[in-house]
N, C-alpha and C. Protein backbone atom coordinates (compact mmCIF):
# COMPACT_ATOMS: atom_id res chain seq x y z
N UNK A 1 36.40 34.98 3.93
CA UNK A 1 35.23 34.30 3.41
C UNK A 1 34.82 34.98 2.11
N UNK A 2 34.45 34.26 0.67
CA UNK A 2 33.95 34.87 -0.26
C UNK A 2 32.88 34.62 -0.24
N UNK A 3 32.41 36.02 -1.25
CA UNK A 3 30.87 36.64 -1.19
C UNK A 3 30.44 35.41 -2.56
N UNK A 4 29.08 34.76 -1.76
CA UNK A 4 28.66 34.39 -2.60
C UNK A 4 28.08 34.89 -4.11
N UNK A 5 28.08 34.26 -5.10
CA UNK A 5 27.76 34.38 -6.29
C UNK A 5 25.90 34.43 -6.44
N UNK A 6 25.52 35.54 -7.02
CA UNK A 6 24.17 36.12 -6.85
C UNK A 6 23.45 34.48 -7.80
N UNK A 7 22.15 34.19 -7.24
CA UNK A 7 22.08 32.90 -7.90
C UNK A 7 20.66 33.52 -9.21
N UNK A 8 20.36 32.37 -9.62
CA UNK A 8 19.66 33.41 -11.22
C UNK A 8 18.77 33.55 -10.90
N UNK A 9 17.89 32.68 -9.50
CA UNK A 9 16.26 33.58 -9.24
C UNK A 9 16.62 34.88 -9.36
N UNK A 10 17.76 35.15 -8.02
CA UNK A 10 17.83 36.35 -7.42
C UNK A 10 17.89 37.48 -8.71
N UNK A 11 18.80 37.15 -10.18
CA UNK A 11 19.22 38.05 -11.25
C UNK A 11 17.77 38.24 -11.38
N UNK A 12 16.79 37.33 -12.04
CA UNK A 12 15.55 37.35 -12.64
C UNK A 12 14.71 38.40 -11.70
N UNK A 13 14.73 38.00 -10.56
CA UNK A 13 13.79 38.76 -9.61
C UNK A 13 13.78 40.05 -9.28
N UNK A 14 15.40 40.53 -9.65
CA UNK A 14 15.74 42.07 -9.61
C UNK A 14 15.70 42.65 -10.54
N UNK A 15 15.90 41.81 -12.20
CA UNK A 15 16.12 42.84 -12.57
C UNK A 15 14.10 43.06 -13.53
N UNK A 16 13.68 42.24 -13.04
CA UNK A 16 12.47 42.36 -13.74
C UNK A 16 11.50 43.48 -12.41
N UNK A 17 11.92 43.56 -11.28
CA UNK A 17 11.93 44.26 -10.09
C UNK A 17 12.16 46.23 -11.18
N UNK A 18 13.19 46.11 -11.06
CA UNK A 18 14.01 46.90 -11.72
C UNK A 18 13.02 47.56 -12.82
N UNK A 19 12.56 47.01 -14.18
CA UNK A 19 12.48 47.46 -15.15
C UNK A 19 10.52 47.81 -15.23
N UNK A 20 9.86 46.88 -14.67
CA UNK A 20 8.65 47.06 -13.97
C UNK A 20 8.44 47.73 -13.34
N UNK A 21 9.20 48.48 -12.17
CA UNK A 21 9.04 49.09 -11.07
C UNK A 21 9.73 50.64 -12.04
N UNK A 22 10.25 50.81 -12.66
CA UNK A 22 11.27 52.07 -13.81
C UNK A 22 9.41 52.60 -14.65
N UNK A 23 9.05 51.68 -15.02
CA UNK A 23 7.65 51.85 -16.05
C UNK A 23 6.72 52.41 -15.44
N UNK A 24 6.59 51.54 -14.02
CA UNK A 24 5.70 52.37 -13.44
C UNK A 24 5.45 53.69 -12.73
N UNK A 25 6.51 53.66 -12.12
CA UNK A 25 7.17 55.15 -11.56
C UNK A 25 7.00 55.98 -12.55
N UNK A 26 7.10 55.75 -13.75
CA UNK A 26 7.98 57.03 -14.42
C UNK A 26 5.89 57.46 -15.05
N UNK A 27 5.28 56.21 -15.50
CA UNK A 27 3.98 56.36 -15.96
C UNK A 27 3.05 56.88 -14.87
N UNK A 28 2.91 57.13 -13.34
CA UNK A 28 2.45 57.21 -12.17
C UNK A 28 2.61 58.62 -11.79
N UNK A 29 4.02 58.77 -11.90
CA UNK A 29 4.75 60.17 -11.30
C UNK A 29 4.80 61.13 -12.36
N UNK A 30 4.98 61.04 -13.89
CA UNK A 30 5.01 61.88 -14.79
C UNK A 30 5.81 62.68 -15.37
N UNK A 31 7.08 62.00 -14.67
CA UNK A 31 8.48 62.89 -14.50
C UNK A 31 9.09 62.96 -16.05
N UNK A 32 9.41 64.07 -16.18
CA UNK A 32 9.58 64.49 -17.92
C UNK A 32 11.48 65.53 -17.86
N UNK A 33 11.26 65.90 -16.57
CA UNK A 33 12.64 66.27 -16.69
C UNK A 33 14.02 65.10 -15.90
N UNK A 34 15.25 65.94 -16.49
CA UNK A 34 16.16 64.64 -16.00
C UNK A 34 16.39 64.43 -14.31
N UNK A 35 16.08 65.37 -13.87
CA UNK A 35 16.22 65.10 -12.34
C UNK A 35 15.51 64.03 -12.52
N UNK A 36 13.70 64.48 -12.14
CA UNK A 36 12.81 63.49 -11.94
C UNK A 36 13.05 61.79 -12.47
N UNK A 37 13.32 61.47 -13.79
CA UNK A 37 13.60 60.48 -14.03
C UNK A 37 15.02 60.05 -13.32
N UNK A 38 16.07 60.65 -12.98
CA UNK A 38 17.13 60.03 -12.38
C UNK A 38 16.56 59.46 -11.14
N UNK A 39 15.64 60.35 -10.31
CA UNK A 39 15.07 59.77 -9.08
C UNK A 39 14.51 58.60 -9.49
N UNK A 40 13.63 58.36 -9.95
CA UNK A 40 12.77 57.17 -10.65
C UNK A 40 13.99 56.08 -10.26
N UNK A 41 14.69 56.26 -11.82
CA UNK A 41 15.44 55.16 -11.48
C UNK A 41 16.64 54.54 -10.59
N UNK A 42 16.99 55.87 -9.94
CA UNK A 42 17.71 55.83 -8.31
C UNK A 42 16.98 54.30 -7.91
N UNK A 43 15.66 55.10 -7.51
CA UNK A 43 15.28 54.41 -6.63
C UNK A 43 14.25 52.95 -6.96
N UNK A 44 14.45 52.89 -8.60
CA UNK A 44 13.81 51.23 -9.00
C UNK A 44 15.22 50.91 -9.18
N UNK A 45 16.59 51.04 -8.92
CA UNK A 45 17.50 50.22 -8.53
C UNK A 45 17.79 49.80 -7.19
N UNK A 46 17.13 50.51 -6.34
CA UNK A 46 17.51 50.18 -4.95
C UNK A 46 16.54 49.37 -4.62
N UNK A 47 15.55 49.65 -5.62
CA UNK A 47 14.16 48.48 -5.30
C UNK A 47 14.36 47.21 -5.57
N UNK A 48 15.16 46.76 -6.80
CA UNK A 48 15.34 45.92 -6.95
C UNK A 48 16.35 45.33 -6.65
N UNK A 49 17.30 45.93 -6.07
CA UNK A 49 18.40 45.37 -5.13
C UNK A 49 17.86 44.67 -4.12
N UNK A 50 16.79 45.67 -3.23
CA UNK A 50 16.11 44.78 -1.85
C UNK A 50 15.03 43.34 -2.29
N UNK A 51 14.73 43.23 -3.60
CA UNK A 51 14.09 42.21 -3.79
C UNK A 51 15.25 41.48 -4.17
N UNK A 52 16.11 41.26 -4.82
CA UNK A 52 16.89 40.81 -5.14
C UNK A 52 17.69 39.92 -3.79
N UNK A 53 17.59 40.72 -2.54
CA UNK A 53 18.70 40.23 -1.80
C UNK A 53 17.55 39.60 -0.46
N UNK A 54 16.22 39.64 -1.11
CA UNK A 54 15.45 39.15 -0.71
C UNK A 54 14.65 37.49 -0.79
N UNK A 55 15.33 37.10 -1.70
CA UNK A 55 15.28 35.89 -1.91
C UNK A 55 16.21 35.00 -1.47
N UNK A 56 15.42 33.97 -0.85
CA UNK A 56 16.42 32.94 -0.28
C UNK A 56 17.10 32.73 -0.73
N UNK A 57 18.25 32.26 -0.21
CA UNK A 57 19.72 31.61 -0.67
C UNK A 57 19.92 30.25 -0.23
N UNK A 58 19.94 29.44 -2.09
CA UNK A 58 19.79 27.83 -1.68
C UNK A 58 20.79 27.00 0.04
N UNK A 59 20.27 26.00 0.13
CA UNK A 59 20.75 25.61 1.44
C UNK A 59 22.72 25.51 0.92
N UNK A 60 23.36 25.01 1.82
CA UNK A 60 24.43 24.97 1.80
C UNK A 60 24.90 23.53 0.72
N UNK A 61 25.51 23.12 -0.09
CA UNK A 61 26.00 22.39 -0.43
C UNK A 61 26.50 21.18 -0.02
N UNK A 62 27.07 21.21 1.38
CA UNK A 62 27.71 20.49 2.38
C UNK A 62 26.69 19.42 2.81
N UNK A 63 26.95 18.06 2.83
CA UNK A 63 26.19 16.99 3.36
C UNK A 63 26.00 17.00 4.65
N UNK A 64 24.90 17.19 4.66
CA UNK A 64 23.82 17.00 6.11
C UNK A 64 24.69 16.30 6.84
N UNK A 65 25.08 15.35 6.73
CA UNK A 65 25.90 14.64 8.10
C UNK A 65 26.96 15.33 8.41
N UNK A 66 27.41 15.86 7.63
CA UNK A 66 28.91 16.46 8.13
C UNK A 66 28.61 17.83 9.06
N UNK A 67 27.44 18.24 8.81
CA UNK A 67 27.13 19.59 9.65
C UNK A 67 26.23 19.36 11.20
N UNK A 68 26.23 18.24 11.02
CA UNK A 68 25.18 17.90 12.52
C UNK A 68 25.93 16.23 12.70
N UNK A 69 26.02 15.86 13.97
CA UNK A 69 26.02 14.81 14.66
C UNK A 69 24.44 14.10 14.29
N UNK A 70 24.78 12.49 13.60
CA UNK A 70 23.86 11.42 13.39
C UNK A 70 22.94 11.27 14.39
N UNK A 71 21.81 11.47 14.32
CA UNK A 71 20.94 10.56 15.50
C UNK A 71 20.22 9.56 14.57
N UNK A 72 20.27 8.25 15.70
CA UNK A 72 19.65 7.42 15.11
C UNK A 72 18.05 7.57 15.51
N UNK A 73 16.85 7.42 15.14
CA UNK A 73 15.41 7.40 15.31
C UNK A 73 14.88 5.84 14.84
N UNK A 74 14.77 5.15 15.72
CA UNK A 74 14.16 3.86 16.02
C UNK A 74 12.72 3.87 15.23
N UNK A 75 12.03 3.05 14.28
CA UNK A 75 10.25 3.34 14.35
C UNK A 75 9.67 2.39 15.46
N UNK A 76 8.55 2.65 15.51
CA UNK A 76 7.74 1.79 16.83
C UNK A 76 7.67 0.70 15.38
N UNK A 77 7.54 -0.59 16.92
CA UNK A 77 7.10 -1.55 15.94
C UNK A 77 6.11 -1.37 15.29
N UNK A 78 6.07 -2.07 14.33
CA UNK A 78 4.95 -2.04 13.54
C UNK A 78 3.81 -3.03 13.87
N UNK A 79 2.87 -2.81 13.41
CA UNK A 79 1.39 -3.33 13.56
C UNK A 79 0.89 -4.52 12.74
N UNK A 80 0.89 -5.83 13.31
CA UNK A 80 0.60 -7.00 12.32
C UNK A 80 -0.65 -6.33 11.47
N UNK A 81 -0.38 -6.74 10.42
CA UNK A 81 -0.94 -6.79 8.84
C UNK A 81 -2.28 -7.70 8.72
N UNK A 82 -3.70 -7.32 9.33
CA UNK A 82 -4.47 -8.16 9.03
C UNK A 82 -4.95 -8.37 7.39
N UNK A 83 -5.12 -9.73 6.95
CA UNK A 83 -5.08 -10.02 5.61
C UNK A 83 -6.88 -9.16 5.18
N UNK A 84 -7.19 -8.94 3.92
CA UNK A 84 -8.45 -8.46 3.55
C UNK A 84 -8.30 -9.68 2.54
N UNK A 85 -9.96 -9.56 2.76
CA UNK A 85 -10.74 -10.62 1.57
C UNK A 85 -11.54 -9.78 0.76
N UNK A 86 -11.10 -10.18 -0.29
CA UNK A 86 -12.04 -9.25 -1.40
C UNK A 86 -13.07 -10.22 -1.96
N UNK A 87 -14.29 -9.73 -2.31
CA UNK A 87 -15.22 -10.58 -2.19
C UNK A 87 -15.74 -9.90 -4.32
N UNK A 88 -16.37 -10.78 -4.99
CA UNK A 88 -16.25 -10.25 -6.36
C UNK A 88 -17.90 -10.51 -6.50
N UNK A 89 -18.28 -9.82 -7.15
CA UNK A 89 -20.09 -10.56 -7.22
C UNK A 89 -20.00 -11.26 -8.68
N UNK A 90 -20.82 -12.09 -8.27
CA UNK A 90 -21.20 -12.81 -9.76
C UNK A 90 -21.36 -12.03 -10.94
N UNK A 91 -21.51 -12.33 -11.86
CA UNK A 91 -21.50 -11.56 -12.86
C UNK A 91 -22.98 -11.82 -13.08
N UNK A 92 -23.69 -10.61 -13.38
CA UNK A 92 -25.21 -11.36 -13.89
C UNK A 92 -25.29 -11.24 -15.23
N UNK A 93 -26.24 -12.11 -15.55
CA UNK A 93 -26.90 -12.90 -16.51
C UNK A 93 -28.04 -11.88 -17.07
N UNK A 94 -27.52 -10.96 -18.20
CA UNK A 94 -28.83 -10.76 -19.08
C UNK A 94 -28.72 -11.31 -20.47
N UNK A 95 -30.03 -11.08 -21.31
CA UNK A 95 -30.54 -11.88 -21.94
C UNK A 95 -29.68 -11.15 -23.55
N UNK A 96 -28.84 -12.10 -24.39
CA UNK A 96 -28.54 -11.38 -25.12
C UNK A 96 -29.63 -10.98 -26.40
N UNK A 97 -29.29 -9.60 -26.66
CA UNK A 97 -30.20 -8.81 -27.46
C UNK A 97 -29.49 -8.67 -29.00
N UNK A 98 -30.53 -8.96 -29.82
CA UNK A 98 -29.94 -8.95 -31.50
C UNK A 98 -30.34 -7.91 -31.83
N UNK A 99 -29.90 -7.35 -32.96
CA UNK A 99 -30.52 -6.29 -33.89
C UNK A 99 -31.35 -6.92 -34.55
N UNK A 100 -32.40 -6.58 -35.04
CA UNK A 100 -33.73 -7.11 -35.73
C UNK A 100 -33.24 -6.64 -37.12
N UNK A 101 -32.95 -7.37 -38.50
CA UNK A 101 -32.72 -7.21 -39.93
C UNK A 101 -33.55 -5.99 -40.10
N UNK A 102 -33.39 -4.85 -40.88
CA UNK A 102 -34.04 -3.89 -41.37
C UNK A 102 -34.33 -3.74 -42.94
C-alpha cells in the first residue's frame, strides 16, 4: 500500500505550526546559545509534524456505491397540497398634492 501524498492544508498547517511556534519559543524561553535554540527548534518540528498529521484526510476518492451495498429509502407519501388564496387590498385613494408655484 502507498503512503499517501501529504495534502496542502496539512503543508500550510505545519509549516506555519512550525515557524510560529520557532518565534515563540525562542522569544518566551530566551535561548541565546546553540543548544538551547536547537531544542526550540527540535521540538517546533515535532510540533508541527503532530499538527500536521492532525488534520483530516479528504474522504476516499472511490464512489460511494462501490464501497457500500445500495439501499433503497422509500419517502412517505406525501401530503396533498392545499391551494392558498392570496388576498391583495385595494389600493387607496389619496388626494393628489401639487407644489404651489414659488
Amino acid at each position: 500500500m502507498a503512503m499517501p501524498r501529504p495534502t496542502v492544508a496539512q503543508l500550510v498547517y505545519g509549516s506555519c505550526t512550525v515557524i510560529f511556534s520557532t518565534f515563540a519559543m525562542l522569544l518566551l524561553s530566551g535561548a541565546s546559545s546553540g543548544a538551547g535554540v536547537a531544542i526550540v527548534a527540535v521540538s517546533a518540528l515535532a510540533l508541527g509534524l503532530l499538527v500536521a498529521m492532525a488534520v483530516p484526510l479528504p474522504a476516499s476518492r472511490r464512489p460511494a456505491a462501490a464501497s457500500r451495498p445500495a439501499v433503497v429509502v422509500r419517502p412517505a407519501a406525501p401530503e396533498p397540497v392545499q391551494p392558498v388564496r392570496a388576498t391583495v387590498a385595494s389600493p387607496s385613494r389619496e388626494p393628489v398634492r401639487e407644489r404651489a408655484a414659488s
